[in-house]
C-alpha atoms as a PDB file:
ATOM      1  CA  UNK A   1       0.000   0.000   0.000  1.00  0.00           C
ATOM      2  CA  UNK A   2       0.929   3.783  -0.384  1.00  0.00           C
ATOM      3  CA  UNK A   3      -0.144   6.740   0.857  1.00  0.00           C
ATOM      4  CA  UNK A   4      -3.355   8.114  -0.452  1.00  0.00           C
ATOM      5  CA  UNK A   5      -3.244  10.876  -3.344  1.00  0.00           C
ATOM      6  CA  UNK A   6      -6.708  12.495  -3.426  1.00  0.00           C
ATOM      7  CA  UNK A   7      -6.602  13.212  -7.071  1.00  0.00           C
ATOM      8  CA  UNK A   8      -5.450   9.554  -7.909  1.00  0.00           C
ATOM      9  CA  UNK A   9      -8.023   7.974  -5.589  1.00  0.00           C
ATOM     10  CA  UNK A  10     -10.917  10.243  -7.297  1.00  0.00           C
ATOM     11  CA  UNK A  11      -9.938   9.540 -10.889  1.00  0.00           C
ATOM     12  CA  UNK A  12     -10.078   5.945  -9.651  1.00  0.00           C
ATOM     13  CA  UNK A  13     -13.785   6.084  -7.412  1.00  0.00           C
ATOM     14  CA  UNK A  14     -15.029   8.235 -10.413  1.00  0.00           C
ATOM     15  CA  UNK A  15     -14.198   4.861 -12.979  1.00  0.00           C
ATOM     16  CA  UNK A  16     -16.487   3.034 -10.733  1.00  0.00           C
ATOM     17  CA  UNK A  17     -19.769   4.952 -10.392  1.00  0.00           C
ATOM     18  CA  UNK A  18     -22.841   3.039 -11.616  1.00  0.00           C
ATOM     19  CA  UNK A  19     -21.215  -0.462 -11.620  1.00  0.00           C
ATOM     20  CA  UNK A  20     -22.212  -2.927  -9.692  1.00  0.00           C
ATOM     21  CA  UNK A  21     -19.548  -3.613  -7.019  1.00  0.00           C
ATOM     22  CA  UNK A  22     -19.077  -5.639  -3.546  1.00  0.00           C
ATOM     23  CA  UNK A  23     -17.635  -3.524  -0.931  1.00  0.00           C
ATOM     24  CA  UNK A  24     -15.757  -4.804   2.812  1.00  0.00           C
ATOM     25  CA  UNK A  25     -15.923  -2.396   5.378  1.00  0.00           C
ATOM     26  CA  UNK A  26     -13.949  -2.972   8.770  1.00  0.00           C
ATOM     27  CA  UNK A  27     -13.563  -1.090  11.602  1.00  0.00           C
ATOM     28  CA  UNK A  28     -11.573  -1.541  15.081  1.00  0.00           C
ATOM     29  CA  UNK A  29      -9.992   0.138  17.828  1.00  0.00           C
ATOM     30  CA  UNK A  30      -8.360  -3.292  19.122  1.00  0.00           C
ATOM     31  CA  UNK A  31     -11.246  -5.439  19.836  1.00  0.00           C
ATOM     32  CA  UNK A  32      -8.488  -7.724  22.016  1.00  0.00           C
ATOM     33  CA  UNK A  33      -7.436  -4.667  23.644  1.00  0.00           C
ATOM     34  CA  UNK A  34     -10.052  -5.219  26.386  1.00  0.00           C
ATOM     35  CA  UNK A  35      -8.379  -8.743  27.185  1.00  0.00           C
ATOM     36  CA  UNK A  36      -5.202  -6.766  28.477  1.00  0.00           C
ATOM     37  CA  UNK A  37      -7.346  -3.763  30.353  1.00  0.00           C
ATOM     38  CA  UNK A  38     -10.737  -4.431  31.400  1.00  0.00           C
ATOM     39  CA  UNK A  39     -11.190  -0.822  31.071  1.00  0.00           C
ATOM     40  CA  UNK A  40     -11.129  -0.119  27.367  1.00  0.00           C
ATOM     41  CA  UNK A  41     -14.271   0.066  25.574  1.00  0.00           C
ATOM     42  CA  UNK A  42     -13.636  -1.782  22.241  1.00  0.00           C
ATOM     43  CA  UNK A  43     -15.932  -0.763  19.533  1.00  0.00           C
ATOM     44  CA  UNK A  44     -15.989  -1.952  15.765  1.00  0.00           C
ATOM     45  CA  UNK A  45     -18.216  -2.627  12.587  1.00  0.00           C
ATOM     46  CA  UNK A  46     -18.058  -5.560  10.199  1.00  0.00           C
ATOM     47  CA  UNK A  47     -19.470  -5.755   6.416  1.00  0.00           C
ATOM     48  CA  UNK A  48     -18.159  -8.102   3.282  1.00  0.00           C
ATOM     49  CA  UNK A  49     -19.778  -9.255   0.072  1.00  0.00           C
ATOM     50  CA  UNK A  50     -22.756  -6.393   0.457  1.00  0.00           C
ATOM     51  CA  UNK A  51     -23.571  -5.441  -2.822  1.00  0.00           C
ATOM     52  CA  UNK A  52     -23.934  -1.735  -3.892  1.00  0.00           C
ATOM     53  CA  UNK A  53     -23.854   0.647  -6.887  1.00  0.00           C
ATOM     54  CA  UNK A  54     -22.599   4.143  -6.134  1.00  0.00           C
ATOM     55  CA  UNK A  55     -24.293   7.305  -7.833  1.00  0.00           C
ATOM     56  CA  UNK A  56     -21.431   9.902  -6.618  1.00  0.00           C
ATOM     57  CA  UNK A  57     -17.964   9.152  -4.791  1.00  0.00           C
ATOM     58  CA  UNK A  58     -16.382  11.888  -3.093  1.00  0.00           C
ATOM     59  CA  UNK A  59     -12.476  11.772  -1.053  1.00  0.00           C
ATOM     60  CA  UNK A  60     -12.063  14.917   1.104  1.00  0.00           C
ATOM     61  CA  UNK A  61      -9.435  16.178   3.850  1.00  0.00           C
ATOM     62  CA  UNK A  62      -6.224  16.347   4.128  1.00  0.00           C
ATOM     63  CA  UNK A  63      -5.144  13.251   5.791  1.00  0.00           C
ATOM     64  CA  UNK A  64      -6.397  11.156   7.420  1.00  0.00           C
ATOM     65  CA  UNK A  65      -8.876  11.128   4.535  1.00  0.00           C
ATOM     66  CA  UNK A  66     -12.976  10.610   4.431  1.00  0.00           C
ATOM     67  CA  UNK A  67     -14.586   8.626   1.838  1.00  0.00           C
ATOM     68  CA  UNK A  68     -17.890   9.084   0.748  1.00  0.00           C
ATOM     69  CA  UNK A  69     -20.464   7.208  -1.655  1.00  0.00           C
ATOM     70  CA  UNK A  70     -24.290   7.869  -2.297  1.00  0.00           C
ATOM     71  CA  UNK A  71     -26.106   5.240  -2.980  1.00  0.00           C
ATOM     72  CA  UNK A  72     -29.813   5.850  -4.381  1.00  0.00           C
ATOM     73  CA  UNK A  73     -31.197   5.149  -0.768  1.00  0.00           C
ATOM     74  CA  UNK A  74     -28.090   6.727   1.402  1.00  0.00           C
ATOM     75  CA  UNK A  75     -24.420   6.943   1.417  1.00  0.00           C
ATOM     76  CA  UNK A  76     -21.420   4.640   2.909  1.00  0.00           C
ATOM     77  CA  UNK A  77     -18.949   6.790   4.659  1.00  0.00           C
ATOM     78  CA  UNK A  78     -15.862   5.851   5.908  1.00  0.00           C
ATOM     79  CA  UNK A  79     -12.786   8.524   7.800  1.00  0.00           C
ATOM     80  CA  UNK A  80      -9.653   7.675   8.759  1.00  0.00           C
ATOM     81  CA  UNK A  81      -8.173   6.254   5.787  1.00  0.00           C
ATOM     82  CA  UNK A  82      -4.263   6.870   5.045  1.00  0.00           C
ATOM     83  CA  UNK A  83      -3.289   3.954   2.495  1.00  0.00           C
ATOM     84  CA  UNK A  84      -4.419   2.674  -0.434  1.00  0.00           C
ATOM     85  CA  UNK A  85      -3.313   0.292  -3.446  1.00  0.00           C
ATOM     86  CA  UNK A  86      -5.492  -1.404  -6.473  1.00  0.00           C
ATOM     87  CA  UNK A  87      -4.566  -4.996  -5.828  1.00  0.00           C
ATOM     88  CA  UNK A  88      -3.900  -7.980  -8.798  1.00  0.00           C
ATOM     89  CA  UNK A  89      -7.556  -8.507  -9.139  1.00  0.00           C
ATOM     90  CA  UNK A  90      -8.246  -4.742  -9.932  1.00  0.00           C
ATOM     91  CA  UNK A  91     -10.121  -4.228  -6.247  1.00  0.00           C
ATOM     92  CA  UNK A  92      -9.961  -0.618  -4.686  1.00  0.00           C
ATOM     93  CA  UNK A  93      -8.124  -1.317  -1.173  1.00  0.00           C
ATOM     94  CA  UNK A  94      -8.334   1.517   1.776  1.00  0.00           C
ATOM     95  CA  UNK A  95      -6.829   1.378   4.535  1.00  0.00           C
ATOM     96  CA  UNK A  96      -6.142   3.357   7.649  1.00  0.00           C
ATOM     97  CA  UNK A  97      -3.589   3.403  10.403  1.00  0.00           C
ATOM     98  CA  UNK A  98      -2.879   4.950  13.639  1.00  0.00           C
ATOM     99  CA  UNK A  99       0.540   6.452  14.892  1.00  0.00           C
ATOM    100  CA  UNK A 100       1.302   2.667  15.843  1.00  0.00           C
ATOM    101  CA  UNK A 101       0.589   1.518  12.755  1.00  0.00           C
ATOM    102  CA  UNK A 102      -2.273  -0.407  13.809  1.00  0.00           C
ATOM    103  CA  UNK A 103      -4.985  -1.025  11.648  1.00  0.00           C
ATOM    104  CA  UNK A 104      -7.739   1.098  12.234  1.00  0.00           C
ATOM    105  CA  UNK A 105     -10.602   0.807   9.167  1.00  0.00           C
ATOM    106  CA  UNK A 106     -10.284  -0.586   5.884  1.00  0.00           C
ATOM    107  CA  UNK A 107     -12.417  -0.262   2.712  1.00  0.00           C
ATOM    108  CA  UNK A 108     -12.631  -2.122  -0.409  1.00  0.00           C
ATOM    109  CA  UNK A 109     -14.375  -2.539  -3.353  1.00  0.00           C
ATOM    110  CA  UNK A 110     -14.632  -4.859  -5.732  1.00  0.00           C
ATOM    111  CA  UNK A 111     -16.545  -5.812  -9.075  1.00  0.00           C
ATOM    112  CA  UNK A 112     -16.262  -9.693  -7.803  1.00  0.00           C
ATOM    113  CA  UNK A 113     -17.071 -11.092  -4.066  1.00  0.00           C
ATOM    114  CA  UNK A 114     -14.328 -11.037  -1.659  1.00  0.00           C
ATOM    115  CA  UNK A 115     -13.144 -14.464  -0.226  1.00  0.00           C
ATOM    116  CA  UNK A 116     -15.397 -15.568   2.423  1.00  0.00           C
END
């Protein structure tokens, strides 16, 4: 992965408006975290293979970046993203890490299903 280049990113959301694509959307803040301190409050969201067709797709900020689609009955949003990369199999891969480099969200879509 490299670091995200808004204008790149765009150009490459913009190709996929109005196709039919499968997207994964992860979240976490260290969901094991809790095992080492009973006091942290882990939190995270979980989403592969859901199928959706974007009508707009917007990247904004300066870094950490935001990612936005509209969808005909809402929008997927996703912030925090720092990395990104089109893998072998032509899927648009998002990622974002803290200071640690811990993985902290990830986005990706694809025009096939992900791997179960």
């Amino acid at each position: 992965m490299k670091p995200i280049d808004p204008q790149l990113v765009q150009n490459n959301l913009s190709k996929l408006i109005g196709k039919n694509l499968y997207i994964h959307l992860e979240t976490t803040n260290g969901a094991y975290a809790s095992h080492r301190d009973q006091n942290f409050f882990s939190a995270g969201a979980f989403i592969r293979n859901v199928e959706l067709t974007f009508t707009q797709a917007k990247i904004s900020g300066n870094g950490p970046y935001r990612i936005g689609l509209e969808l005909e009955q809402g929008w997927v949003y996703s912030e925090g993203l720092t990395d990104w990369v089109i893998d072998d199999e032509n899927r648009l891969l998002f990622a974002g890490h803290d200071s640690e480099g811990k993985l902290a969200i990830a986005l990706e879509l694809s025009e096939t299903p992900f791997p179960k």
